[in-house]
PDB file of N, CA and C in Angstrom:
ATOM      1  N   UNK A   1      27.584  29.733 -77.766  1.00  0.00           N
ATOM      2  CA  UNK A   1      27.361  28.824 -76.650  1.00  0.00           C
ATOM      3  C   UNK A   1      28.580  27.947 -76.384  1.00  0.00           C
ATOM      4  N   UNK A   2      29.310  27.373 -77.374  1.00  0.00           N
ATOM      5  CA  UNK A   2      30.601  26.608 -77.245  1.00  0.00           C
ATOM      6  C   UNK A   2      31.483  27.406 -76.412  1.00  0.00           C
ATOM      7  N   UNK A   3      31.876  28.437 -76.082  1.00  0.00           N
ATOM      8  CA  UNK A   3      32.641  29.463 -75.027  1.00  0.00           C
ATOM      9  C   UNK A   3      32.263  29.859 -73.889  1.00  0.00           C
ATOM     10  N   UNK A   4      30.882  29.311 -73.237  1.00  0.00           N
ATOM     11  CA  UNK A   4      30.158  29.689 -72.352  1.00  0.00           C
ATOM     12  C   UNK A   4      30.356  28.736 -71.237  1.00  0.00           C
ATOM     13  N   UNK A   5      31.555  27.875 -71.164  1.00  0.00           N
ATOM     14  CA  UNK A   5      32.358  27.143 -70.157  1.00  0.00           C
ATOM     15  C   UNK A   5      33.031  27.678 -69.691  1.00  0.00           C
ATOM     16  N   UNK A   6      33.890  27.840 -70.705  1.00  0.00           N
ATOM     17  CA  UNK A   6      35.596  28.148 -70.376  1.00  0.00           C
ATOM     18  C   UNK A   6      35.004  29.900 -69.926  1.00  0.00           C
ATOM     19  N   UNK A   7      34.523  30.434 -70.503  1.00  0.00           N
ATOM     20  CA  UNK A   7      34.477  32.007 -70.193  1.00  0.00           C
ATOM     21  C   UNK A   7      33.992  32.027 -68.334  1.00  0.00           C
ATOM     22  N   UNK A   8      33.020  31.512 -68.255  1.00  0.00           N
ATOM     23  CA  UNK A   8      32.670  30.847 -66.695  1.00  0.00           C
ATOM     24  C   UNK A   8      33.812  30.454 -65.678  1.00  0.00           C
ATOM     25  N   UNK A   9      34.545  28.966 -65.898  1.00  0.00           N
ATOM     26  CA  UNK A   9      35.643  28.903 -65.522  1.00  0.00           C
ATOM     27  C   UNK A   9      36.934  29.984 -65.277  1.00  0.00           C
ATOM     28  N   UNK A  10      37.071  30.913 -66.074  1.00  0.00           N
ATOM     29  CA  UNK A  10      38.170  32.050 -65.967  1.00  0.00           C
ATOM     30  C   UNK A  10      37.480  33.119 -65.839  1.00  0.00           C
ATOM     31  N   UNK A  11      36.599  33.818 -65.087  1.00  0.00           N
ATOM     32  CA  UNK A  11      35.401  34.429 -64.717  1.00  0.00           C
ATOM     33  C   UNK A  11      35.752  34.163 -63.446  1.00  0.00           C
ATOM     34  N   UNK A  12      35.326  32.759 -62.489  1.00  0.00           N
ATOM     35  CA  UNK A  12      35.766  32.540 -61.584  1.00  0.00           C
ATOM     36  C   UNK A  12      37.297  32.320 -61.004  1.00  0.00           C
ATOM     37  N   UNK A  13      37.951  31.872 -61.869  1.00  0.00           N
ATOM     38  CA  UNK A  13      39.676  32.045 -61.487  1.00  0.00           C
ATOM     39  C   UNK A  13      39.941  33.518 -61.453  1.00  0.00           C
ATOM     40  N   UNK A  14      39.574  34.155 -61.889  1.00  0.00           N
ATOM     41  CA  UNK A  14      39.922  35.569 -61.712  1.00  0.00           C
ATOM     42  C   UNK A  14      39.011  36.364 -60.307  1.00  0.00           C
ATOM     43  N   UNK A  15      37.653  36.021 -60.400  1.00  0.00           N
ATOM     44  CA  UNK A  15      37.143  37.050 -59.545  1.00  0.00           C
ATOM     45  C   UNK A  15      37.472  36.186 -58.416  1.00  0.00           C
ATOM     46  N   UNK A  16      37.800  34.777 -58.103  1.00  0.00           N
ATOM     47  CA  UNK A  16      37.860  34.290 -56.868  1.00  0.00           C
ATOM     48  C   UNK A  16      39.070  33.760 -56.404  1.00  0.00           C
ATOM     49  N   UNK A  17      39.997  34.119 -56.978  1.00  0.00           N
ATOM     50  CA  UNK A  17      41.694  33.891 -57.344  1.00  0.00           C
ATOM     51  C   UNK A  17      42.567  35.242 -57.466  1.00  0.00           C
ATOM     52  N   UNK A  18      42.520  35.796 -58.300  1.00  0.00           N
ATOM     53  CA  UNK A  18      43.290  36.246 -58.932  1.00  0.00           C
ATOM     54  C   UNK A  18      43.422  37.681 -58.789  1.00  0.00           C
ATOM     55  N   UNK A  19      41.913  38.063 -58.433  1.00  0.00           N
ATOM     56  CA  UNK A  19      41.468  39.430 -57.538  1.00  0.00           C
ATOM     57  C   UNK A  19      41.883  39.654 -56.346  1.00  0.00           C
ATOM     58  N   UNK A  20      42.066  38.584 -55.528  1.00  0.00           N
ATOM     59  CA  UNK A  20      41.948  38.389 -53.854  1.00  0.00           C
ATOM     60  C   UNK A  20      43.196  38.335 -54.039  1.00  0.00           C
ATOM     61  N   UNK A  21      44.152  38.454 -54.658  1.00  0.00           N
ATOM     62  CA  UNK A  21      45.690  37.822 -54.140  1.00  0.00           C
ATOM     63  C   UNK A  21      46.593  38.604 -54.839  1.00  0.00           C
ATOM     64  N   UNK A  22      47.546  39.069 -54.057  1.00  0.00           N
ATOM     65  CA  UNK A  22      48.605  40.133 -55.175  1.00  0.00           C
ATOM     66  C   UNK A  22      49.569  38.936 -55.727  1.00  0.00           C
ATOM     67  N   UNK A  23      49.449  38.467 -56.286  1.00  0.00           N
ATOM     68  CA  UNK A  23      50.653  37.608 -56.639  1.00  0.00           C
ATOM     69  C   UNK A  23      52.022  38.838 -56.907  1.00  0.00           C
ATOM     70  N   UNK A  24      53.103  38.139 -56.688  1.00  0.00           N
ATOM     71  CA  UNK A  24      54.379  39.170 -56.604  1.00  0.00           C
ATOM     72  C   UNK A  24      55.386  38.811 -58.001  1.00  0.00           C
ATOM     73  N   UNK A  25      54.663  37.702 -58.361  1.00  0.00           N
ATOM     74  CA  UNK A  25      55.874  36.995 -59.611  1.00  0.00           C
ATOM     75  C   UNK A  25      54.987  36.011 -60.251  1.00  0.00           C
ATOM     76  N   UNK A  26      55.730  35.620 -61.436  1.00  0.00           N
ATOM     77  CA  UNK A  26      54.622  34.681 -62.672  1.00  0.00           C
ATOM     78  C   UNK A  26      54.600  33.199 -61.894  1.00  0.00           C
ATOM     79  N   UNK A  27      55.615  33.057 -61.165  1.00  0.00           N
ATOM     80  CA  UNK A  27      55.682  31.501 -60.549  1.00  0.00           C
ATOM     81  C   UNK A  27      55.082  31.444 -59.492  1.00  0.00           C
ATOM     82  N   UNK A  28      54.846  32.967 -59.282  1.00  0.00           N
ATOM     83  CA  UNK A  28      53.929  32.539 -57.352  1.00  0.00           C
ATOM     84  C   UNK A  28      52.203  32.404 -58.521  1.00  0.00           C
ATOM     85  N   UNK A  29      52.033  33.332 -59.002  1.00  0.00           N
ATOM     86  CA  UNK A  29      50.506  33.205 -60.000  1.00  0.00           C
ATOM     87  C   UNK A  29      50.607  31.621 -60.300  1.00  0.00           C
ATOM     88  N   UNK A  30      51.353  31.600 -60.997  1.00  0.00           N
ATOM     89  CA  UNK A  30      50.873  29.949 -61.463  1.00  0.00           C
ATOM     90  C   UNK A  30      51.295  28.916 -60.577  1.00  0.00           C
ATOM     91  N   UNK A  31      51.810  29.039 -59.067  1.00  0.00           N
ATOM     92  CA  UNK A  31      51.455  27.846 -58.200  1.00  0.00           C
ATOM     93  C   UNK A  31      50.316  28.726 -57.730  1.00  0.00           C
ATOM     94  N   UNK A  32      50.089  29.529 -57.909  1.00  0.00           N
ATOM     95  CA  UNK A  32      48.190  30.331 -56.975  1.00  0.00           C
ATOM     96  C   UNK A  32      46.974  29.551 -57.736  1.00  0.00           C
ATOM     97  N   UNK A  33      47.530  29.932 -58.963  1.00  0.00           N
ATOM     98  CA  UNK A  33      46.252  29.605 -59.741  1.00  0.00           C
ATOM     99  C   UNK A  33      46.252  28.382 -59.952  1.00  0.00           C
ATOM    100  N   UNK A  34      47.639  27.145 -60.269  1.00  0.00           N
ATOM    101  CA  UNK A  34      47.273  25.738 -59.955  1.00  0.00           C
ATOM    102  C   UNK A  34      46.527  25.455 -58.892  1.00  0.00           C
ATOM    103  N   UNK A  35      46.656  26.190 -57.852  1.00  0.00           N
ATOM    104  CA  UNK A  35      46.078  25.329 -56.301  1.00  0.00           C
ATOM    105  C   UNK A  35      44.983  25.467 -56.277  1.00  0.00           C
ATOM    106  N   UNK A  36      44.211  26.533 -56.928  1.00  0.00           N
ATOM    107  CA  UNK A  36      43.126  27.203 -57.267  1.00  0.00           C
ATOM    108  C   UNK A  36      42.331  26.494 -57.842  1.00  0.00           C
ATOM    109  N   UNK A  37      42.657  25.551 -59.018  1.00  0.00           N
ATOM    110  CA  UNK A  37      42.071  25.066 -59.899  1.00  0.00           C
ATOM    111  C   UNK A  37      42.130  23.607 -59.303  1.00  0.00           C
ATOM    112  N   UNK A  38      43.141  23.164 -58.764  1.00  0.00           N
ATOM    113  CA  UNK A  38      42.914  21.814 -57.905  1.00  0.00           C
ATOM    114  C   UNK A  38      41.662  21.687 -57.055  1.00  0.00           C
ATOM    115  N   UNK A  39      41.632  22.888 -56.110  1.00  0.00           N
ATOM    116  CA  UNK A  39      40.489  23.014 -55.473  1.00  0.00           C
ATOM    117  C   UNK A  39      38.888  22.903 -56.433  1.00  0.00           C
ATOM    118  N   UNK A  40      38.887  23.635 -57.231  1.00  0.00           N
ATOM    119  CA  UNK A  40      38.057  24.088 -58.172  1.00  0.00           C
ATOM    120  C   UNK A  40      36.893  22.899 -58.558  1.00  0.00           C
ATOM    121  N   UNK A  41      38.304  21.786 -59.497  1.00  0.00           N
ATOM    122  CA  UNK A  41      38.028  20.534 -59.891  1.00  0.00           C
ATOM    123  C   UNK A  41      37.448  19.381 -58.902  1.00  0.00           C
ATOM    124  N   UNK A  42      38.382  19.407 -57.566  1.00  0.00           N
ATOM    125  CA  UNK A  42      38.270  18.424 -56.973  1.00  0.00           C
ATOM    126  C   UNK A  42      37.431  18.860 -55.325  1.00  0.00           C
ATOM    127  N   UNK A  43      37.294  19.878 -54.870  1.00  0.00           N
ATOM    128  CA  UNK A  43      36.849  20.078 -53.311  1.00  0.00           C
ATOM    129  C   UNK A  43      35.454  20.985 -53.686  1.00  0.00           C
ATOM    130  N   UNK A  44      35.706  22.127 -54.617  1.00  0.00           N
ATOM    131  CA  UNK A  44      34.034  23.205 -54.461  1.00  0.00           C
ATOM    132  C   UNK A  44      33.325  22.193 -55.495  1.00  0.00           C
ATOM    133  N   UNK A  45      32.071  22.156 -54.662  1.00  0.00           N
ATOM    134  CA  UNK A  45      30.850  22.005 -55.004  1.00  0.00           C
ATOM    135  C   UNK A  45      30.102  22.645 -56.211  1.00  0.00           C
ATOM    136  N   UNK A  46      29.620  22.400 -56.999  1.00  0.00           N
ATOM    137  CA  UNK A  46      29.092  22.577 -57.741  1.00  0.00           C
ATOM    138  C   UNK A  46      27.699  22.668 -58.403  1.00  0.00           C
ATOM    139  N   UNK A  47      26.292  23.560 -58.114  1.00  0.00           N
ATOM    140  CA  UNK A  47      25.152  23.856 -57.873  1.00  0.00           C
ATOM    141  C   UNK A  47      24.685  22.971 -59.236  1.00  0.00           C
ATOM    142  N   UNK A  48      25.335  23.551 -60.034  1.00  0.00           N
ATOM    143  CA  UNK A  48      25.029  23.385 -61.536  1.00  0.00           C
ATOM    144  C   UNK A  48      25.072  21.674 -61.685  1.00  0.00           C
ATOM    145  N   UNK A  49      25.851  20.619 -61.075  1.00  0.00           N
ATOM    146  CA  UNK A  49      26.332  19.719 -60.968  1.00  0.00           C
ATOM    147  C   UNK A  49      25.564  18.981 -60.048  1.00  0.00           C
ATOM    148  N   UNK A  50      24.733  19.280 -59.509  1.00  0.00           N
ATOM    149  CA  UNK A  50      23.644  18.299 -58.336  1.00  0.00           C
ATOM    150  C   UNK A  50      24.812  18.520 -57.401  1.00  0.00           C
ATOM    151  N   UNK A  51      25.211  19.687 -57.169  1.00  0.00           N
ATOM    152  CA  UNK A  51      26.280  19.348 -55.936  1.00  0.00           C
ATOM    153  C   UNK A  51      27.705  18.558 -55.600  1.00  0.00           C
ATOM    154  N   UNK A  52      27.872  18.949 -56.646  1.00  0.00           N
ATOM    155  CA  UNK A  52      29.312  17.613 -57.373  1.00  0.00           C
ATOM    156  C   UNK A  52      29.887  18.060 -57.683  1.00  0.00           C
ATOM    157  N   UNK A  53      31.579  17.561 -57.786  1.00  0.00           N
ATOM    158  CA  UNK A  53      32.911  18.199 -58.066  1.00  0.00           C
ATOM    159  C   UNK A  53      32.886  18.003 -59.622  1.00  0.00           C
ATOM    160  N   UNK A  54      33.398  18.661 -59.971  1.00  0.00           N
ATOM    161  CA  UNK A  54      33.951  18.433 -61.683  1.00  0.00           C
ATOM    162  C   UNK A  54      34.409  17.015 -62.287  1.00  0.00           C
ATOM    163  N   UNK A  55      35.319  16.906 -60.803  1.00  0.00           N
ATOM    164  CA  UNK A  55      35.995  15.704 -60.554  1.00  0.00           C
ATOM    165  C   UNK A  55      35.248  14.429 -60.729  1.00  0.00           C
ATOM    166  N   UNK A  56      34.145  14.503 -59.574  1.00  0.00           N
ATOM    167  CA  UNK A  56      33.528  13.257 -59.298  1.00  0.00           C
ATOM    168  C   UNK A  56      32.391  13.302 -60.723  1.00  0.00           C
ATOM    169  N   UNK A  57      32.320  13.948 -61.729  1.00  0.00           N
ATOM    170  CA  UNK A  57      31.201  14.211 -62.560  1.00  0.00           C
ATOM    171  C   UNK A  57      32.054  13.226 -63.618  1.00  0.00           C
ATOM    172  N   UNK A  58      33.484  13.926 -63.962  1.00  0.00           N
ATOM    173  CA  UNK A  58      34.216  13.469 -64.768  1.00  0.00           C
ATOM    174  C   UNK A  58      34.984  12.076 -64.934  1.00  0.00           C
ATOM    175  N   UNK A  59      35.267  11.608 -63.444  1.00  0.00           N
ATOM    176  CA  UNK A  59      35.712  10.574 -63.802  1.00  0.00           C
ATOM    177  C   UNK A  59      34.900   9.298 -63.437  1.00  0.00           C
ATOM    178  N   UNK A  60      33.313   9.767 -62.384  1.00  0.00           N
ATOM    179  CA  UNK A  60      32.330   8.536 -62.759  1.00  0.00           C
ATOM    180  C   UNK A  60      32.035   7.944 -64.252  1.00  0.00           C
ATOM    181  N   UNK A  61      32.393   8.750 -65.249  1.00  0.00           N
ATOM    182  CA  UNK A  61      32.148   8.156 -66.469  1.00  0.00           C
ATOM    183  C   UNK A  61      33.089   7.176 -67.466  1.00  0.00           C
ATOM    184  N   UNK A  62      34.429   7.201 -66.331  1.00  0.00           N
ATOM    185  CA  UNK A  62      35.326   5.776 -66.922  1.00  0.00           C
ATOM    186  C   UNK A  62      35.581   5.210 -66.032  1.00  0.00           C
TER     187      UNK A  62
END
């Protein structure tokens, strides 16, 4: 159960990132997949989350 985040998280960077996009070089992938994960954290919604960013989950608590 402790891996059943992160396996989720890169599950979706891949099937909704990483699939869709030929990246051509390691530096175009990792500004793809940063922008990816910006979005991720801070703009998609989140079902699991009452509808909430990662973001707004994470930093209401400091």
């Amino acid at each position: 159960m402790d891996n059943i985040f992160t396996e989720r998280l890169w599950g979706s960077v891949k099937y909704e990132d990483v699939c869709l996009k030929d990246y051509a070089s390691v530096s175009e992938a990792k500004a793809g997949t940063g922008a990816y994960m910006e979005f991720y954290n801070h703009r998609q919604k989140h079902q699991v989350l009452g509808y909430k960013t990662p973001a707004e989950i994470y930093y209401r608590g400091r």
